[in-house]
C-alpha atoms as a PDB file:
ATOM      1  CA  UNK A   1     -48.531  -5.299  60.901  1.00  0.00           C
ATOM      2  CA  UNK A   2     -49.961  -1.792  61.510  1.00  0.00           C
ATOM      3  CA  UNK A   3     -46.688  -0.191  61.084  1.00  0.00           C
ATOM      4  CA  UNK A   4     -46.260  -2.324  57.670  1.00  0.00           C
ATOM      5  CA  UNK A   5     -49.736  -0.718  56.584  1.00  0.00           C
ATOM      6  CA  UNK A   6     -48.850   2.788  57.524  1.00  0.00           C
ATOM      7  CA  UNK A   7     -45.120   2.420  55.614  1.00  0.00           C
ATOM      8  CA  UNK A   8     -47.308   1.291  52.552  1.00  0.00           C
ATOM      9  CA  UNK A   9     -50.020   3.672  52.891  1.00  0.00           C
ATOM     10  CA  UNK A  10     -47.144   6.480  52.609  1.00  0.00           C
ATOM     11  CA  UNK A  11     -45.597   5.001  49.697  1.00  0.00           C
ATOM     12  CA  UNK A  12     -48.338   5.435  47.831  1.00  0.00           C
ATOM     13  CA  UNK A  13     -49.206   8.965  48.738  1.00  0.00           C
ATOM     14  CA  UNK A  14     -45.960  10.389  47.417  1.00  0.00           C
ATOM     15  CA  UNK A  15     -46.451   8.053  44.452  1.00  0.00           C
ATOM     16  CA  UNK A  16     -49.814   9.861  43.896  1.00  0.00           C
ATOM     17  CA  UNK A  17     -48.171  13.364  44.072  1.00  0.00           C
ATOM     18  CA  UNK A  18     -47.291  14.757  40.696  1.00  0.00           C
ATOM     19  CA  UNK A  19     -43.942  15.263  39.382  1.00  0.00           C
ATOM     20  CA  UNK A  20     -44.816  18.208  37.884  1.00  0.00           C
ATOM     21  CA  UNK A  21     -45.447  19.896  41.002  1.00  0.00           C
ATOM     22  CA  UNK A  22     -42.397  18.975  42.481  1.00  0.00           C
ATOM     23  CA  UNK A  23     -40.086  20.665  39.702  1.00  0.00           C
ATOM     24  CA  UNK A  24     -42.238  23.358  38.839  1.00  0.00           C
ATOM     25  CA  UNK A  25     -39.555  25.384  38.385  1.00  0.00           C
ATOM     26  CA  UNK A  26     -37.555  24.288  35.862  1.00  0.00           C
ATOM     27  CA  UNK A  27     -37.723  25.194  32.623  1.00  0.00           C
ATOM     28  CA  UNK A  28     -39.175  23.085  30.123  1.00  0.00           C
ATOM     29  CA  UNK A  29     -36.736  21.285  27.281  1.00  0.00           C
ATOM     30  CA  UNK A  30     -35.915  22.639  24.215  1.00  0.00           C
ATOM     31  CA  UNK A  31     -36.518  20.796  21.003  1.00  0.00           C
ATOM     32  CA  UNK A  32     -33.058  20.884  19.016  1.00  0.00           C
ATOM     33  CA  UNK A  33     -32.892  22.683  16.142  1.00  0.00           C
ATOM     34  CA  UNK A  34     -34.355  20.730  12.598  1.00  0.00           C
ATOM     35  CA  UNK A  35     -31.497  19.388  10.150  1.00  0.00           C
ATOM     36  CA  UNK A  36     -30.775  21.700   7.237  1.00  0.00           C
ATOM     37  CA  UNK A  37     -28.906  20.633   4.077  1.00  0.00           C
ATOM     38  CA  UNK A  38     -25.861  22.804   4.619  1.00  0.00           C
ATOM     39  CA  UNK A  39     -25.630  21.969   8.191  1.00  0.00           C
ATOM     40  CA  UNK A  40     -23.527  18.833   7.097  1.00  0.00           C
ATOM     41  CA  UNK A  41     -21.556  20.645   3.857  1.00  0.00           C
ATOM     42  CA  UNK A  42     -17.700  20.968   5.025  1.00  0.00           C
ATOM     43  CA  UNK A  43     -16.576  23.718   2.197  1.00  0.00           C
ATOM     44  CA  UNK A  44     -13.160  24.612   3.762  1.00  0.00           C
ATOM     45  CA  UNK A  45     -10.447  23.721   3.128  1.00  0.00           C
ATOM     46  CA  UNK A  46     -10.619  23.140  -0.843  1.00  0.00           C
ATOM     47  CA  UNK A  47      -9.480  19.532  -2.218  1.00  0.00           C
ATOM     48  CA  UNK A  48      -6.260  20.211  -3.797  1.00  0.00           C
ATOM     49  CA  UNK A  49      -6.291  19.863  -7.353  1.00  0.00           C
ATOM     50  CA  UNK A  50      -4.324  17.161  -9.514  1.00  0.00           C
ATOM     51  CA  UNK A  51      -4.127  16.520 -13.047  1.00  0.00           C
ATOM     52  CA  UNK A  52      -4.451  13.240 -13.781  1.00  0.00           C
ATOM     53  CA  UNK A  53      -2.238  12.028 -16.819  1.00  0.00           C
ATOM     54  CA  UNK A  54      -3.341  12.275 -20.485  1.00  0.00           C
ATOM     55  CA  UNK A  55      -3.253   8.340 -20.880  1.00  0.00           C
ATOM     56  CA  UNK A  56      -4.374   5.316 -17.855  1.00  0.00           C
ATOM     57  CA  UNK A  57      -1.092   5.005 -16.424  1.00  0.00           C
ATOM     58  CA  UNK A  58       0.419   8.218 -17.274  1.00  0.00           C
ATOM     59  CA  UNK A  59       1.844  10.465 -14.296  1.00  0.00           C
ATOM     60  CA  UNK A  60      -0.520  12.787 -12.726  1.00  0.00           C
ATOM     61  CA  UNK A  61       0.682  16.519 -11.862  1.00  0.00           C
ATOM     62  CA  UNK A  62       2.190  15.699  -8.330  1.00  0.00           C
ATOM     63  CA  UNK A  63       4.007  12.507  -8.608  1.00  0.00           C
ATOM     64  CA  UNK A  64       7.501  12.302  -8.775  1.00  0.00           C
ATOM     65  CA  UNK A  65       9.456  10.650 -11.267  1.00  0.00           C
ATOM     66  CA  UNK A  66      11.627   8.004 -11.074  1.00  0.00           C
ATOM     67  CA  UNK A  67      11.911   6.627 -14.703  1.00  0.00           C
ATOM     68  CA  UNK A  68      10.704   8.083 -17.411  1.00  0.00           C
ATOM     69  CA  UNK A  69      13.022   6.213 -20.233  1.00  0.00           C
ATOM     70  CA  UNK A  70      15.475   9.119 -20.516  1.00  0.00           C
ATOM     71  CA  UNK A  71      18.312   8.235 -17.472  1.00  0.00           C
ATOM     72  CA  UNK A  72      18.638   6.861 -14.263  1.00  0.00           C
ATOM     73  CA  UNK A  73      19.114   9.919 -12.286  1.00  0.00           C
ATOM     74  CA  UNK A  74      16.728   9.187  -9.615  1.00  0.00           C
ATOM     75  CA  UNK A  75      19.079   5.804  -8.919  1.00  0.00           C
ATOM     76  CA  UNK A  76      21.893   4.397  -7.395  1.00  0.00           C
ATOM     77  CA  UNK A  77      23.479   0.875  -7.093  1.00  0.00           C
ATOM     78  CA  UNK A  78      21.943  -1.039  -3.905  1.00  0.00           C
ATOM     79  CA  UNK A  79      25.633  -2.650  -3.595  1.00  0.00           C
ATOM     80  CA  UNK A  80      27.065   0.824  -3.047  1.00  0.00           C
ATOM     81  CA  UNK A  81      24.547   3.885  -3.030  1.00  0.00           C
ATOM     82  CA  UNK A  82      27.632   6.175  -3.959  1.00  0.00           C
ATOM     83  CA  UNK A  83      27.800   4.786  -7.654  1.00  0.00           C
ATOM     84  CA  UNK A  84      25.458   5.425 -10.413  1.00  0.00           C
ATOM     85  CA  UNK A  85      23.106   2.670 -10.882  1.00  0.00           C
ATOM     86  CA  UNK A  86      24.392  -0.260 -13.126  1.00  0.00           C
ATOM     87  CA  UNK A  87      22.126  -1.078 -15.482  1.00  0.00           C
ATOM     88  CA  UNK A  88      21.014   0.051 -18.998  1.00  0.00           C
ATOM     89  CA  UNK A  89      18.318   2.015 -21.016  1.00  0.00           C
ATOM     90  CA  UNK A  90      17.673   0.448 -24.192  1.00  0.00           C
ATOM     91  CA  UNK A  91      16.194   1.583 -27.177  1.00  0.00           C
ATOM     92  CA  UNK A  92      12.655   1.657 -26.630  1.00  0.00           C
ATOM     93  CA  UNK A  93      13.101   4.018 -23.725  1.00  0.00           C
ATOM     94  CA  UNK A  94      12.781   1.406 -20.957  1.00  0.00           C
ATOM     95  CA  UNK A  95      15.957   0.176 -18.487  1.00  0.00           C
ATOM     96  CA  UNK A  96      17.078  -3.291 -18.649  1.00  0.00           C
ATOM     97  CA  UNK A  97      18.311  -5.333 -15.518  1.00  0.00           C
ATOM     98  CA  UNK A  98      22.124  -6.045 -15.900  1.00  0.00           C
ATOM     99  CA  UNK A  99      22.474 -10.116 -14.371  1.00  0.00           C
ATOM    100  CA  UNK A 100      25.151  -9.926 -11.839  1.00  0.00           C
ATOM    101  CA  UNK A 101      25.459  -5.983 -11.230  1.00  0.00           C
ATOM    102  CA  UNK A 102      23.066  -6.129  -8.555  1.00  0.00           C
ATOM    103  CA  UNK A 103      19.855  -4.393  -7.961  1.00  0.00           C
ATOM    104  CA  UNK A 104      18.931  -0.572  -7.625  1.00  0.00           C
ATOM    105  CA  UNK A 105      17.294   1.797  -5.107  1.00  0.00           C
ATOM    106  CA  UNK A 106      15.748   5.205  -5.580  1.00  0.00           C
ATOM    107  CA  UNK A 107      17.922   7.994  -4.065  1.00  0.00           C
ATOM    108  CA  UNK A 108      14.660   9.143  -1.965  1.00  0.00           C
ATOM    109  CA  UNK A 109      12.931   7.490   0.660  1.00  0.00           C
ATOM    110  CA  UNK A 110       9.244   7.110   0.979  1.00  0.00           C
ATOM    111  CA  UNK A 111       6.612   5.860   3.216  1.00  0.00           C
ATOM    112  CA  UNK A 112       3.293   5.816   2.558  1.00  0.00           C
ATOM    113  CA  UNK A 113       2.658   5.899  -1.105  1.00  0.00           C
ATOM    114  CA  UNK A 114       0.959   5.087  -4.358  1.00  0.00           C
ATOM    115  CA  UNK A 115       3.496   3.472  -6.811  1.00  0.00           C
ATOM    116  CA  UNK A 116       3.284   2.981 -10.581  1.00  0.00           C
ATOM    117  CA  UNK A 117       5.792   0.127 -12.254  1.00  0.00           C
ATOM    118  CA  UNK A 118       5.338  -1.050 -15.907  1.00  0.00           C
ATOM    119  CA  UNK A 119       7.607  -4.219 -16.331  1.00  0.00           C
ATOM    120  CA  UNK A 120       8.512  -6.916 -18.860  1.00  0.00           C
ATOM    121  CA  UNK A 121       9.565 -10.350 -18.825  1.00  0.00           C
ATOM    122  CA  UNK A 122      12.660 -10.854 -21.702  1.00  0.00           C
ATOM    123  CA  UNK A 123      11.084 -11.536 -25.025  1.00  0.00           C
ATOM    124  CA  UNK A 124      12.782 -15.022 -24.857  1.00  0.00           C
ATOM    125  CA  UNK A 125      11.702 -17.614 -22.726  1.00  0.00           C
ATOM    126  CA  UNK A 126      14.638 -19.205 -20.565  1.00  0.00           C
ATOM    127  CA  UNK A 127      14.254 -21.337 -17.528  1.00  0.00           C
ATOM    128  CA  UNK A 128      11.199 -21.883 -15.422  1.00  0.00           C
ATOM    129  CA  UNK A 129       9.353 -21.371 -12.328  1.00  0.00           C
ATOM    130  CA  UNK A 130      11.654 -18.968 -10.518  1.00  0.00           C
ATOM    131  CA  UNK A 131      13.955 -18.636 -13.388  1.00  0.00           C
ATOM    132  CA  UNK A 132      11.982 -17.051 -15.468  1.00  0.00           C
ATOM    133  CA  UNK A 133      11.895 -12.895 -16.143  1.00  0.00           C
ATOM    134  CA  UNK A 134      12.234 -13.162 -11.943  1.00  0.00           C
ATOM    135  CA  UNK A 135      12.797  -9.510 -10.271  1.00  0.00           C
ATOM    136  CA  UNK A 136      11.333  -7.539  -7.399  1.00  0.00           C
ATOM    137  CA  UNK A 137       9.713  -4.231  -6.088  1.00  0.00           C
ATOM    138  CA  UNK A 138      10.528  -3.722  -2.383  1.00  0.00           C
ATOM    139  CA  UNK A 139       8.968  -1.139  -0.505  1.00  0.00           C
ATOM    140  CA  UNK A 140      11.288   0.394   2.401  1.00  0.00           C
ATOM    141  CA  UNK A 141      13.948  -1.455   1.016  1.00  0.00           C
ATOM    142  CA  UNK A 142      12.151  -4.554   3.035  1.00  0.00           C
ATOM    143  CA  UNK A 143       8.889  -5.764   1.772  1.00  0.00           C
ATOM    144  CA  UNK A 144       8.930  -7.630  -1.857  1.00  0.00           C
ATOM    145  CA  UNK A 145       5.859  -7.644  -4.377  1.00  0.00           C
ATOM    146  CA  UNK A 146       7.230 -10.481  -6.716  1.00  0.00           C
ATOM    147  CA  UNK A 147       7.873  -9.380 -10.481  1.00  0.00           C
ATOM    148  CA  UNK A 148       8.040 -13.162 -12.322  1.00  0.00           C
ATOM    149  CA  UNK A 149       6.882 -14.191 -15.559  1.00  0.00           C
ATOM    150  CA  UNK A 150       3.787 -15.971 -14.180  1.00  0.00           C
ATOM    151  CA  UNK A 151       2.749 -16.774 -18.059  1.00  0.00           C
ATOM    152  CA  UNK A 152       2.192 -19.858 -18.408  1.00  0.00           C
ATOM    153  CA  UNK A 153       4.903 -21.274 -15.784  1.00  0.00           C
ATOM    154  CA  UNK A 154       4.095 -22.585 -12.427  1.00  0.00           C
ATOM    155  CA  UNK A 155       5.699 -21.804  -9.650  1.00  0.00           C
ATOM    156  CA  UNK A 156       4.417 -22.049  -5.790  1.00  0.00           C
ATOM    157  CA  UNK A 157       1.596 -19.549  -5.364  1.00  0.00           C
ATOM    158  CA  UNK A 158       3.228 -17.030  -2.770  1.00  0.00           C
ATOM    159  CA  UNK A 159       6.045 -17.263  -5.236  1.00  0.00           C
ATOM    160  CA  UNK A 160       4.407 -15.433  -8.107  1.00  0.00           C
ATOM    161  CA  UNK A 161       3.641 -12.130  -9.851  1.00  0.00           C
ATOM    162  CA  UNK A 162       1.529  -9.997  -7.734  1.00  0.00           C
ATOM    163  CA  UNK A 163       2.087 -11.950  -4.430  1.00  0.00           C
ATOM    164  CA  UNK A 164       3.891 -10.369  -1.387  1.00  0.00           C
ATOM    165  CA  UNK A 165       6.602 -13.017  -1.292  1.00  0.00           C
ATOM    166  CA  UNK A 166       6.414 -16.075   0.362  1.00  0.00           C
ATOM    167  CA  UNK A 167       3.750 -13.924   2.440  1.00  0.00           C
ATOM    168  CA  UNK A 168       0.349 -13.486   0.443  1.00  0.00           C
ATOM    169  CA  UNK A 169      -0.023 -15.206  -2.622  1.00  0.00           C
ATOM    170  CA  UNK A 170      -2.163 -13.274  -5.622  1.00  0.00           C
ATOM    171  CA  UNK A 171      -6.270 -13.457  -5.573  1.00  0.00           C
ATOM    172  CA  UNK A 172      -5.426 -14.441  -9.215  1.00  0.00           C
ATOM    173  CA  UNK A 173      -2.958 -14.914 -11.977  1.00  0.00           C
ATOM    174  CA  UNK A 174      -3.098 -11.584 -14.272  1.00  0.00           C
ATOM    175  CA  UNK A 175       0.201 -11.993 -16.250  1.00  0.00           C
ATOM    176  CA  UNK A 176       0.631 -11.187 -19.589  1.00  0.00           C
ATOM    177  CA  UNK A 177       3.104 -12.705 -22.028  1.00  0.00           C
ATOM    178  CA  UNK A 178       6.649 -11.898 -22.422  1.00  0.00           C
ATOM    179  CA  UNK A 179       6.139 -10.057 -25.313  1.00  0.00           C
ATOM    180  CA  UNK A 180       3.729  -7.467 -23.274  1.00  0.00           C
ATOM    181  CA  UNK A 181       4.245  -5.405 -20.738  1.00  0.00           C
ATOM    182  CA  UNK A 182       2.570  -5.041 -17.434  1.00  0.00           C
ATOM    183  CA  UNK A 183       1.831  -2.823 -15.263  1.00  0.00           C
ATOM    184  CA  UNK A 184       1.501  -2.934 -10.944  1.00  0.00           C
ATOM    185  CA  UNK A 185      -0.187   0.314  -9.316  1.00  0.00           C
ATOM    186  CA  UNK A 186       0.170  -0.247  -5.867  1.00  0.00           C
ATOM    187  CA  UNK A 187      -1.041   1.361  -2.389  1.00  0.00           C
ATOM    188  CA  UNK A 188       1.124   0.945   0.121  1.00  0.00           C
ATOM    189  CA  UNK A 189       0.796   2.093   3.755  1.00  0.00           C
ATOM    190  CA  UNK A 190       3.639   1.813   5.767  1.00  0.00           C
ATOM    191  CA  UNK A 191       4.109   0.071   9.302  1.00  0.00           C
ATOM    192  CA  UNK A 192       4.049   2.178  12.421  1.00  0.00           C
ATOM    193  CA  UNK A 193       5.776   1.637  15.312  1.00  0.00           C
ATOM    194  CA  UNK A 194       5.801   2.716  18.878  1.00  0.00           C
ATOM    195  CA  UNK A 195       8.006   5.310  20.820  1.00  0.00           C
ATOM    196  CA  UNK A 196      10.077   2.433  22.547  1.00  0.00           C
ATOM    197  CA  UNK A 197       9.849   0.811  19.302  1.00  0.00           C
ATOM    198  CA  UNK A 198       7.130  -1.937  19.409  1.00  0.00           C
ATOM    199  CA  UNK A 199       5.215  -2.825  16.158  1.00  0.00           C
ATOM    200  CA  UNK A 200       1.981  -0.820  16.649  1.00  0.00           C
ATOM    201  CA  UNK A 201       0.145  -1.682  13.271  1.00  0.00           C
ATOM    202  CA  UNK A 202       1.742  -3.784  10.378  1.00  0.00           C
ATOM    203  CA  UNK A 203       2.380  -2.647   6.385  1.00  0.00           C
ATOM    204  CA  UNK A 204      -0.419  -3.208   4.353  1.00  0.00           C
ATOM    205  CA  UNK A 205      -1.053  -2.949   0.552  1.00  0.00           C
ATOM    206  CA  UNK A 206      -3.267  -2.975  -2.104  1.00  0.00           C
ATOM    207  CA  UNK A 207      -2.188  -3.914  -5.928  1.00  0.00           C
ATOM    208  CA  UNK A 208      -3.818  -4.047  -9.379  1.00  0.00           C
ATOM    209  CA  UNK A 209      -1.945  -5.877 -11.904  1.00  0.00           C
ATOM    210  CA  UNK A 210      -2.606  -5.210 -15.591  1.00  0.00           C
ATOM    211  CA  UNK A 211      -5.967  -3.059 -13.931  1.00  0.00           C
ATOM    212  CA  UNK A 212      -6.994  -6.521 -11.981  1.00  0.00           C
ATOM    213  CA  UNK A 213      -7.016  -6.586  -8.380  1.00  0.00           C
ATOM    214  CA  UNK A 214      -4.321  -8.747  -7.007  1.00  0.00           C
ATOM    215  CA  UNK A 215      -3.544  -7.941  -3.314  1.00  0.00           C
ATOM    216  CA  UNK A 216      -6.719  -6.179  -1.506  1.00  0.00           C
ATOM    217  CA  UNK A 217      -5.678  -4.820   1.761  1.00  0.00           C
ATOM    218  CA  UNK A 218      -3.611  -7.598   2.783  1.00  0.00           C
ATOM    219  CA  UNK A 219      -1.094  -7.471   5.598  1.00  0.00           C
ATOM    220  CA  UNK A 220       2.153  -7.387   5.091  1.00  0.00           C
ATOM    221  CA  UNK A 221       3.713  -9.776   7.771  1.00  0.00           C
ATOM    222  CA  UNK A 222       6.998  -8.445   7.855  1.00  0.00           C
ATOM    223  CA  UNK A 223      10.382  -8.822   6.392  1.00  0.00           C
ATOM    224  CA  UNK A 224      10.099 -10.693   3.285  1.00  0.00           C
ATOM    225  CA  UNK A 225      13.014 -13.350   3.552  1.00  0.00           C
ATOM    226  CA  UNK A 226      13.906 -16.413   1.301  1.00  0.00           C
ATOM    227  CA  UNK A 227      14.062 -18.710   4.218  1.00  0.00           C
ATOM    228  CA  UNK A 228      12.573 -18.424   7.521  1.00  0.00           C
ATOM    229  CA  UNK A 229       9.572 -16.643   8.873  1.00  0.00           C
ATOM    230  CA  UNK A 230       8.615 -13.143   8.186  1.00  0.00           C
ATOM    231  CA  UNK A 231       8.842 -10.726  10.937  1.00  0.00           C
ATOM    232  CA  UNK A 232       9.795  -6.995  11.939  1.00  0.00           C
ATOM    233  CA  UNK A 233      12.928  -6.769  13.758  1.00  0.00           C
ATOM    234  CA  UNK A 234      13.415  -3.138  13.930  1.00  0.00           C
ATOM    235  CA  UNK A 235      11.592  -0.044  14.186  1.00  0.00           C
ATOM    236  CA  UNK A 236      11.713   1.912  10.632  1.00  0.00           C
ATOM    237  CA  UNK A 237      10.889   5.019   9.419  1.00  0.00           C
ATOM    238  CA  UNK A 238      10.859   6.033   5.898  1.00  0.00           C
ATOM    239  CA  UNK A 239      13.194   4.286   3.331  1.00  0.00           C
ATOM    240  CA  UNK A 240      14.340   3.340  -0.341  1.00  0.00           C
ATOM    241  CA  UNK A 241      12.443   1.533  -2.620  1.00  0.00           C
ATOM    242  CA  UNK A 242      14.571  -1.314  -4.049  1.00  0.00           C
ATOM    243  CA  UNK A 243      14.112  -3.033  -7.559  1.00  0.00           C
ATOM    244  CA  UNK A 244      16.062  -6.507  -7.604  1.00  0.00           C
ATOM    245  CA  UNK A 245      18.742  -8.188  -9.748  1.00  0.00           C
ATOM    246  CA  UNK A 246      18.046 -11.757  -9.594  1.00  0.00           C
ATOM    247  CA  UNK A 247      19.871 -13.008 -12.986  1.00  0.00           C
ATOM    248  CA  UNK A 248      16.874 -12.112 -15.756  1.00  0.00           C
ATOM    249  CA  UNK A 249      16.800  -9.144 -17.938  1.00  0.00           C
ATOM    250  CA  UNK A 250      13.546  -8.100 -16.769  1.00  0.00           C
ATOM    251  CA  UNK A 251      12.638  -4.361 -18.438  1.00  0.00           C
ATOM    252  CA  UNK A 252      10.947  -1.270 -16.183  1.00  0.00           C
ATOM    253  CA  UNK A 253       9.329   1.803 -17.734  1.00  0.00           C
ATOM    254  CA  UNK A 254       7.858   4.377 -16.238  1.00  0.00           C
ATOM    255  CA  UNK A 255       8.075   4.732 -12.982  1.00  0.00           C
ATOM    256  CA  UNK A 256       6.401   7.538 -10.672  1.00  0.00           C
ATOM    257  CA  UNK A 257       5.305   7.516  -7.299  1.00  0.00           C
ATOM    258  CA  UNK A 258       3.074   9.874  -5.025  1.00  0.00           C
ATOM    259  CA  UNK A 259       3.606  10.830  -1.308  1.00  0.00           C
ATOM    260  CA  UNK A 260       0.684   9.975   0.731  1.00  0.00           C
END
């Protein structure tokens, strides 16, 4: 018991010795420096500057062209990328899908990108569901936004304009009718893989349709195939975007896209 007392007695001694006299020495802490305005103002390097185009929807000053209703210079056929690309231009400066020639593919390859399409479903109505005004954008040569004439014509809901196909279907229906034209501006952000060639984050993209949001984000699951699951069964790097033949003499207009 005594030594318990003493042990206790000694605690409290040093406990009653101040701390200041025991680090006397050291110097006392600064008080950091007060916030100013400009200490959180980054000046350098300059934004770049782009000229956005005249009219919504008209090319700004560093996209590149790939339609502008004069030829199809900046395309090749997707059956054989030697040969010009098979279909038309018709009169009101706009190219016309040729049924049966197959579809086309830009000469360049992209990645990430922002992507401007005007389209049109043919002025007359023929078929229905998928038969109607039916064509495609694929980014990398891989992953399908849907072109359809959604006016007015059901079809199953990852099937339609402005859905990722048979992936994500459209937040809404934004389709105007065949006599109109519509437009898609799209942000796309390619997939990345790893060195040994593992997915390491999926595609994702963003689309407005005629100005409405359509696709917000969403994940692009893979491959977009007609039957089966989607998946990724390669590693990729840049590639060609693709517009589709699928029997309808659906109409494109300018075209332009911008390396992100």
């Amino acid at each position: 018991m005594k030594r318990l007392t003493l042990t206790i007695c000694l605690v409290m001694l040093c406990c009653t010795i101040p701390i200041t006299a025991q680090h006397s020495s050291n110097v006392p802490e600064v008080s950091p420096m007060p916030m100013k305005p400009e200490m959180t103002e980054i000046w350098e390097p300059e934004v770049e500057v782009v000229t956005p185009g005249k009219v919504l929807g008209d090319a700004p000053s560093d996209a590149i062209i790939l339609f502008d209703g004069n030829d199809l210079a900046q395309w090749v056929s997707k059956k054989d990328s030697t040969k010009a690309a098979p279909w038309k231009i018709v009169g009101d400066g706009s190219m016309e899908v040729v049924p049966g020639s197959g579809g086309i593919q830009t000469k360049m390859k992209f990645g990430d990108c922002q992507l401007h399409v005007e389209f049109s479903a043919p002025d007359i109505v023929e078929g229905q569901s998928q038969g109607r005004g039916n064509s495609g954008v694929f980014l990398q040569d891989r992953y399908e936004l849907q072109i359809l004439d959604s006016y007015n014509n059901r079809t199953y809901r990852n099937g339609q304009a402005g859905s990722i196909y048979k992936d994500h279907a459209p937040l809404v229906n934004a389709m105007r009718s065949p006599t109109e034209w519509n437009t898609y501006d799209i942000i796309y952000t390619a997939p990345r893989f790893k060195a040994d060639g593992r997915l390491d984050s999926k595609a994702r993209i963003t689309v407005l349709h005629n100005g409405v949001l359509v696709q917000n984000n969403s994940v692009i699951n893979g491959n977009t195939y007609y039957v089966g699951l989607h998946n990724y069964p390669s590693a990729h790097g840049d590639d060609v975007i693709s517009l589709q033949d699928h029997g309808n003499k659906t109409q494109f207009r300018n075209l332009w896209i911008r390396k992100l």
